[in-house]
Protein backbone atom coordinates (compact mmCIF):
# COMPACT_ATOMS: atom_id res chain seq x y z
CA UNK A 1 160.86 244.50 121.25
CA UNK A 2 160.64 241.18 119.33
CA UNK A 3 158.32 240.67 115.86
CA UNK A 4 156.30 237.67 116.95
CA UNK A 5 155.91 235.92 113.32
CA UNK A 6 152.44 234.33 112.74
CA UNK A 7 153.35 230.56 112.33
CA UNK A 8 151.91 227.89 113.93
CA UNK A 9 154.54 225.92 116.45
CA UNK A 10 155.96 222.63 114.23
CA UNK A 11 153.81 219.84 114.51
CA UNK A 12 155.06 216.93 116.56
CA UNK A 13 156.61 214.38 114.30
CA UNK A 14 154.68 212.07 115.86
CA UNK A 15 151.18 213.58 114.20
CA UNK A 16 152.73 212.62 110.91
CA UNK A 17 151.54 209.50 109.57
CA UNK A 18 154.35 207.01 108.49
CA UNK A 19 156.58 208.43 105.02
CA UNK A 20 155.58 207.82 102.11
CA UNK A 21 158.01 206.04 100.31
CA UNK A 22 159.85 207.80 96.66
CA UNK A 23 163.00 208.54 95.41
CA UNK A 24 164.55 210.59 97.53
CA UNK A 25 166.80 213.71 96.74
CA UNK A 26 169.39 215.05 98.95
CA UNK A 27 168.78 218.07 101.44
CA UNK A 28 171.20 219.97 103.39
CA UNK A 29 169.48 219.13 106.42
CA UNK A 30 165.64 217.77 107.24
CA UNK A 31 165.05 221.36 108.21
CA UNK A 32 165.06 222.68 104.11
CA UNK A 33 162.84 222.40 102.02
CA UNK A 34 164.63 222.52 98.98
CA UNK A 35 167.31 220.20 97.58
CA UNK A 36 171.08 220.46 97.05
CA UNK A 37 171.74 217.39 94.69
CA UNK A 38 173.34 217.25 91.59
CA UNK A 39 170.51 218.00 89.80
CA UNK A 40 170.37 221.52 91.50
CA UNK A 41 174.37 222.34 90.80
CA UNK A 42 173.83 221.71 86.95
CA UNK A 43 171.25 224.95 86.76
CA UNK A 44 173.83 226.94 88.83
CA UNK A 45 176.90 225.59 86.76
CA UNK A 46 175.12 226.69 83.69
CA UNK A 47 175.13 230.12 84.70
CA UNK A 48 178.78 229.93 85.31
CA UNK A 49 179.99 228.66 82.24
CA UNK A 50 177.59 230.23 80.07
CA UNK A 51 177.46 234.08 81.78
CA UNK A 52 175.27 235.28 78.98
CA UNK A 53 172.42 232.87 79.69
CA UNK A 54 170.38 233.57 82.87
CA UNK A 55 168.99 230.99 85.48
CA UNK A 56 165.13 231.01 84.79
CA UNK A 57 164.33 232.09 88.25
CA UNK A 58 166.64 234.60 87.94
CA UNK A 59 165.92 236.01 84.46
CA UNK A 60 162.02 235.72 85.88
CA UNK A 61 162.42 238.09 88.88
CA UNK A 62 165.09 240.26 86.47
CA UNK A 63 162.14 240.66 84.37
CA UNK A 64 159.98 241.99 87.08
CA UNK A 65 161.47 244.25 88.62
CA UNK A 66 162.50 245.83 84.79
CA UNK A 67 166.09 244.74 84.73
CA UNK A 68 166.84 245.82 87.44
CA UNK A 69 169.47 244.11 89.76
CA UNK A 70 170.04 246.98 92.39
CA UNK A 71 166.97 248.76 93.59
CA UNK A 72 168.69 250.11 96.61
CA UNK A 73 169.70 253.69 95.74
CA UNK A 74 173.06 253.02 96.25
CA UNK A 75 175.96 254.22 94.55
CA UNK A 76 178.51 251.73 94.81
CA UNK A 77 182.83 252.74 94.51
CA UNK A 78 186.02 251.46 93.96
CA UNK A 79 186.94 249.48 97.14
CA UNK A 80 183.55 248.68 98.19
CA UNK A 81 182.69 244.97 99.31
CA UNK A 82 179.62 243.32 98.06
CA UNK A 83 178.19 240.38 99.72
CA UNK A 84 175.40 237.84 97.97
CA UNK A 85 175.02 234.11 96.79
CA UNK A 86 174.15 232.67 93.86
CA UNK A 87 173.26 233.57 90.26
CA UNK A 88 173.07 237.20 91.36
CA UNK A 89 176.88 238.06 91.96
CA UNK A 90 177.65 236.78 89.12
CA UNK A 91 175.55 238.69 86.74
CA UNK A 92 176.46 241.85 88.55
CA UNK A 93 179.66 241.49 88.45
CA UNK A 94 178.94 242.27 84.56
CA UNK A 95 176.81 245.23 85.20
CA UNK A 96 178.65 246.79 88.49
CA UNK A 97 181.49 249.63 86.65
CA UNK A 98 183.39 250.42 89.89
CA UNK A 99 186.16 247.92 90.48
CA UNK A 100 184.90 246.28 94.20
CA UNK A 101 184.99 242.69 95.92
CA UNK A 102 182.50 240.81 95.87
CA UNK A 103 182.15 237.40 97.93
CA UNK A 104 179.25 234.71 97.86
CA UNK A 105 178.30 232.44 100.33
CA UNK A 106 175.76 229.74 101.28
CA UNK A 107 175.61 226.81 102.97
CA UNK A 108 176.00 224.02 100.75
CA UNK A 109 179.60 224.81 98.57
CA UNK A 110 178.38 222.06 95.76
CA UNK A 111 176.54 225.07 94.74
CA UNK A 112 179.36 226.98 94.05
CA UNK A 113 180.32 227.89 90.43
CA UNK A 114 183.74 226.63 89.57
CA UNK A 115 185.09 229.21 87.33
CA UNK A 116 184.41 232.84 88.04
CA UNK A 117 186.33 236.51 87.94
CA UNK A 118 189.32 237.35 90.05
CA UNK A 119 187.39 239.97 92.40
CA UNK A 120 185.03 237.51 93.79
CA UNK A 121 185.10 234.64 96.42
CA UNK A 122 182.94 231.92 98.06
CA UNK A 123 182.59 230.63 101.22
CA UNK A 124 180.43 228.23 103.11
CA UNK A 125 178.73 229.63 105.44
CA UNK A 126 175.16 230.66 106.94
CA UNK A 127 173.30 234.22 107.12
CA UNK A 128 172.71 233.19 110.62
CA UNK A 129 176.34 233.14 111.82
CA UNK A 130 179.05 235.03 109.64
CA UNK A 131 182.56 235.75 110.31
CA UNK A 132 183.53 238.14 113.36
CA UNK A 133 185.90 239.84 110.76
CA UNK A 134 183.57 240.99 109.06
CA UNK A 135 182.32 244.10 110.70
CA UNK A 136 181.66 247.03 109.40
CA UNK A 137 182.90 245.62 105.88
CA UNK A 138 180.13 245.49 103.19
CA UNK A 139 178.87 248.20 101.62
CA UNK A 140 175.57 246.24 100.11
CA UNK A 141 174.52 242.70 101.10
CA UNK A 142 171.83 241.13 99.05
CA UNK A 143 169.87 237.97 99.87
CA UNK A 144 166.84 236.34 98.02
CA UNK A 145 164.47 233.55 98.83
CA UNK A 146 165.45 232.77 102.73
CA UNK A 147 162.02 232.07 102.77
CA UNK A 148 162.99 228.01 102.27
CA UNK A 149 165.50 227.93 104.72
CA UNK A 150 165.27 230.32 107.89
CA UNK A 151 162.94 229.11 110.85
CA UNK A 152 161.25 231.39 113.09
CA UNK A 153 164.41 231.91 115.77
CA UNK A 154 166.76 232.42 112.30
CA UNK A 155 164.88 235.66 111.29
CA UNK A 156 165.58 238.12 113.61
CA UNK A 157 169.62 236.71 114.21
CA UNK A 158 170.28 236.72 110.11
CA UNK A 159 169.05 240.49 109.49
CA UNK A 160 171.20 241.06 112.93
CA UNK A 161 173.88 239.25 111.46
CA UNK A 162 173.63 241.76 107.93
CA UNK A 163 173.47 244.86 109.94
CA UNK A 164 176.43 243.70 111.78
CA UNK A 165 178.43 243.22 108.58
CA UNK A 166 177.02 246.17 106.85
CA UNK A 167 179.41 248.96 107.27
CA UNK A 168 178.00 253.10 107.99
CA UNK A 169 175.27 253.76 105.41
CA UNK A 170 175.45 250.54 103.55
CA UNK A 171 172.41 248.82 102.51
CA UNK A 172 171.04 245.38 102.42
CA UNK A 173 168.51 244.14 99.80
CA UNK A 174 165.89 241.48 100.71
CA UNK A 175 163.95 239.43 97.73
CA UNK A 176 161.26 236.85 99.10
CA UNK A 177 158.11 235.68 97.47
CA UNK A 178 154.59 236.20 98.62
CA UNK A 179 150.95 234.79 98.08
CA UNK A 180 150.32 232.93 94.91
CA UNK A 181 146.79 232.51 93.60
CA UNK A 182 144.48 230.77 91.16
CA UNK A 183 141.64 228.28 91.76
CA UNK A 184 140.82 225.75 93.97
CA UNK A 185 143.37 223.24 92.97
CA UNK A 186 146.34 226.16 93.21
CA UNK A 187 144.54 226.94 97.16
CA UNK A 188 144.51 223.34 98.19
CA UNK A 189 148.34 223.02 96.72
CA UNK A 190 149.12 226.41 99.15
CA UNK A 191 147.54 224.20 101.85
CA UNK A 192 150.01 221.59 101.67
CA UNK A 193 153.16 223.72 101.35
CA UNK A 194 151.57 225.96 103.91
CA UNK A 195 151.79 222.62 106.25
CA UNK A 196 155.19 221.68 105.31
CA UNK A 197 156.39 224.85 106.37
CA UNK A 198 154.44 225.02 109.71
CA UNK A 199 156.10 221.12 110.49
CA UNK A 200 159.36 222.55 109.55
CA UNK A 201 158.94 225.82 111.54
CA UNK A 202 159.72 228.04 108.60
CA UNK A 203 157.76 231.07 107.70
CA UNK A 204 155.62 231.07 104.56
CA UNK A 205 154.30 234.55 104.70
CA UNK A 206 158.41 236.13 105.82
CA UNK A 207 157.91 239.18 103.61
CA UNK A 208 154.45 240.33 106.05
CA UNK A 209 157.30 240.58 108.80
CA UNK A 210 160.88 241.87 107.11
CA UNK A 211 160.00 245.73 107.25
CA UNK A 212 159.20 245.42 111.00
CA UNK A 213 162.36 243.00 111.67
CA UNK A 214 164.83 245.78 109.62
CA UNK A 215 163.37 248.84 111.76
CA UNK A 216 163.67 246.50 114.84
CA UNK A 217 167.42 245.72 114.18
CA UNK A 218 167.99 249.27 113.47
CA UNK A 219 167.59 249.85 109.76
CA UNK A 220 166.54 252.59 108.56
CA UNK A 221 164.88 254.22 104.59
CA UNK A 222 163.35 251.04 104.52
CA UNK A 223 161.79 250.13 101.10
CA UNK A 224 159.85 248.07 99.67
CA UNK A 225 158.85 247.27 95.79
CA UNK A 226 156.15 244.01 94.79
CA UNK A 227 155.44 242.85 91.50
CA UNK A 228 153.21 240.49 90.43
CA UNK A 229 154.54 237.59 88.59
CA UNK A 230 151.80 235.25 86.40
CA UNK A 231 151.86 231.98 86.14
CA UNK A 232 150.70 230.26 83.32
CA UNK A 233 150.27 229.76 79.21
CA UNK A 234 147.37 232.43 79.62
CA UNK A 235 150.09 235.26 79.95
CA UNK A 236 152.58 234.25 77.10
CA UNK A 237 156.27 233.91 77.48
CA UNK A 238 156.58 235.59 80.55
CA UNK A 239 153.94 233.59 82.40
CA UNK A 240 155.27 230.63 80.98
CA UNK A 241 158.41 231.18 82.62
CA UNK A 242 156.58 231.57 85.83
CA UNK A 243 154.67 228.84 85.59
CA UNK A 244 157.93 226.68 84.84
CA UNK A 245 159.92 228.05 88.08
CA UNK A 246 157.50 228.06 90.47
CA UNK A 247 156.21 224.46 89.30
CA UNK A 248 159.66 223.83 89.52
CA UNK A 249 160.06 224.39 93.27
CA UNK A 250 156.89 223.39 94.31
CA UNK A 251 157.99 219.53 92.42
CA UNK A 252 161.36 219.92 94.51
CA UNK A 253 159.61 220.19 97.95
CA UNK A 254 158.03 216.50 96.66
CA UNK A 255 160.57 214.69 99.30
CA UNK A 256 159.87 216.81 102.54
CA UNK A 257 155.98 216.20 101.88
CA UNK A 258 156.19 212.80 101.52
CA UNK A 259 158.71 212.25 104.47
CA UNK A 260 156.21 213.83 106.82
CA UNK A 261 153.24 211.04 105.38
CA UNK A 262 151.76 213.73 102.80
CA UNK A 263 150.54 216.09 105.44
CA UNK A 264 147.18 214.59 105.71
CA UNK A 265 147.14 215.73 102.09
CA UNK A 266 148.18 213.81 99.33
CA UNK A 267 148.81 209.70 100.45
CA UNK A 268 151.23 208.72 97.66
CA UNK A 269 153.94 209.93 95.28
CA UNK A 270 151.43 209.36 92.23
CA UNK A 271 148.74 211.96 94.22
CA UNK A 272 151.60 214.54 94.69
CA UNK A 273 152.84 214.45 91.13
CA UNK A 274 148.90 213.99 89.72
CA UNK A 275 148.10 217.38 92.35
CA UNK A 276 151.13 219.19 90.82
CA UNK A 277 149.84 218.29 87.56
CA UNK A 278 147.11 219.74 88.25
CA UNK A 279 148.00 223.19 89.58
CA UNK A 280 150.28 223.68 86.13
CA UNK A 281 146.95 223.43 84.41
CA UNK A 282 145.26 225.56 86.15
CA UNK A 283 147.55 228.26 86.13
CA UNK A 284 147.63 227.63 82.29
CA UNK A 285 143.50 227.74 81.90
CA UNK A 286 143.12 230.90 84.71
CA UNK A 287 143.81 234.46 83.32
CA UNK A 288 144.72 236.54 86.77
CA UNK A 289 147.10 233.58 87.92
CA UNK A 290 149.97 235.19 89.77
CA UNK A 291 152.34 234.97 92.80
CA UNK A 292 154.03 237.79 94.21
CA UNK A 293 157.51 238.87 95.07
CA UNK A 294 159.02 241.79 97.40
CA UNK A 295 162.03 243.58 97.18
CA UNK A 296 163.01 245.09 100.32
CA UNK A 297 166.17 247.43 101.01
CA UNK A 298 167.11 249.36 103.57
CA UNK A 299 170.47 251.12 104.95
CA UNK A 300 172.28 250.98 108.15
CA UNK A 301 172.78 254.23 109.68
CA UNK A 302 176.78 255.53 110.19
CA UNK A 303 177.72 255.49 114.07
CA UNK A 304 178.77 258.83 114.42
């Protein structure tokens, strides 16, 4: 059986109307959304050399989900392998008391922290494609916020790829974000990111699909947990800080947009910025302002 995700096919890059032109920041490839410059490895470095202080997106969904970093009911030993990237290994390296491996990857290695403990490793690599020697090897993979970077085709082969990894009765945890909502400003915004994704082929609404995709690979206890974040001045610290993030990442997807000719939505780098502007207060002046975020885990069943 396959999940047939509801995106539109990518629109021709010939509907686009010429780019617009900006200072451009550096992407892995045209396909992402999201940068990789320097200006990205100084939040992650932070994190590295200062363990105590958390990334804001990561102290943000921390926060939600009530400190938790683990919601798969999981009881991790000695010896076990544990797979992630980012921020994440590296605060639960602090909060993990078993003595086990742990090893990040992603695709772009500038991302990597340069100092870190003994028992962990990084490689470069992609979800969609891991090593052959690693069958069977993890006892709990977590991911977060593939959302940016998997296409339609990607889906299905990276949660293949994590059950192929996983060994018996391990379990993978999934974090992606969901709808976000305001007023009218914040819906016309969610237009124009809804159109980048559709020209890129990605999947904006992943997290309607990933229960169906982990039973289809053969998964099984599947879970899931949302929260609802808010966004804005209106909802003190804690909606400041999701205001800031998610402001944040909406300002980094300023080069794709404007590449593709504004999407038929915003004609200039002043619009964009002036429109993003705009969404910040909003979510500032609107009590209810919110976005949510899944957690999804599930384990992979022993072969007998």
């Amino acid at each position: 059986m396959t999940i047939t995700l509801g995106v539109p096919q990518p629109t021709s890059r010939f509907a686009h109307p010429p780019a617009i032109q900006h200072v451009e920041r550096v992407y892995t490839s045209d396909k992402y959304v999201l940068p990789s410059d320097e200006e990205e490895r100084k939040s992650v470095e932070a994190v590295a050399e200062e363990r105590y202080r958390l990334h804001l997106q990561h102290r943000l969904l921390k926060r939600a989900f009530e400190n938790r970093l683990i919601l798969a009911p999981i009881a991790l030993k000695d010896g076990d392998a544990v797979l992630e990237c980012g921020i994440w290994l590296l605060e639960a390296e602090e909060e993990i008391t078993v003595d086990v491996d742990m090893h990040g990857f992603d695709i772009e290695s500038r991302l990597f922290p340069r100092s870190h403990p003994t028992n962990m490793s990084f490689s470069k690599l992609s979800v969609t494609s891991l090593p052959h020697e690693w069958d069977d090897t993890f006892a709990f993979v977590h991911q977060r916020l593939l959302v940016a970077a998997l296409q339609k085709p990607d889906w299905e082969r990276a949660i293949s790829e994590i059950y192929r990894v996983l060994a018996g009765d391990g379990w993978v945890q999934l974090g992606e974000v969901g709808p976000w909502k305001a007023g009218p400003i914040t819906a016309k915004h969610q237009g124009l990111v809804q159109a980048l994704f559709n020209a890129k082929g990605l999947v904006l609404d992943c997290a309607a699909y990933i229960p169906a995709m982990l039973a289809q690979t053969g998964f099984t206890n599947i879970r899931v947990e949302e929260r609802s974040i808010p966004l804005g001045k209106w909802a003190g610290d804690h909606g400041s800080d999701g205001a800031a993030n998610f402001i944040g990442v909406f300002r980094a997807m300023k080069t794709p947009i404007l590449k593709a000719g504004g999407l038929g939505l915003v004609h200039s780098e002043e619009e964009f910025d002036t429109l993003l502007d705009q969404v910040e207060e909003e979510w500032d002046q609107t009590p209810g302002a919110e976005i949510k975020f899944y957690i999804f885990s599930a384990q992979k069943v022993r072969s007998s």
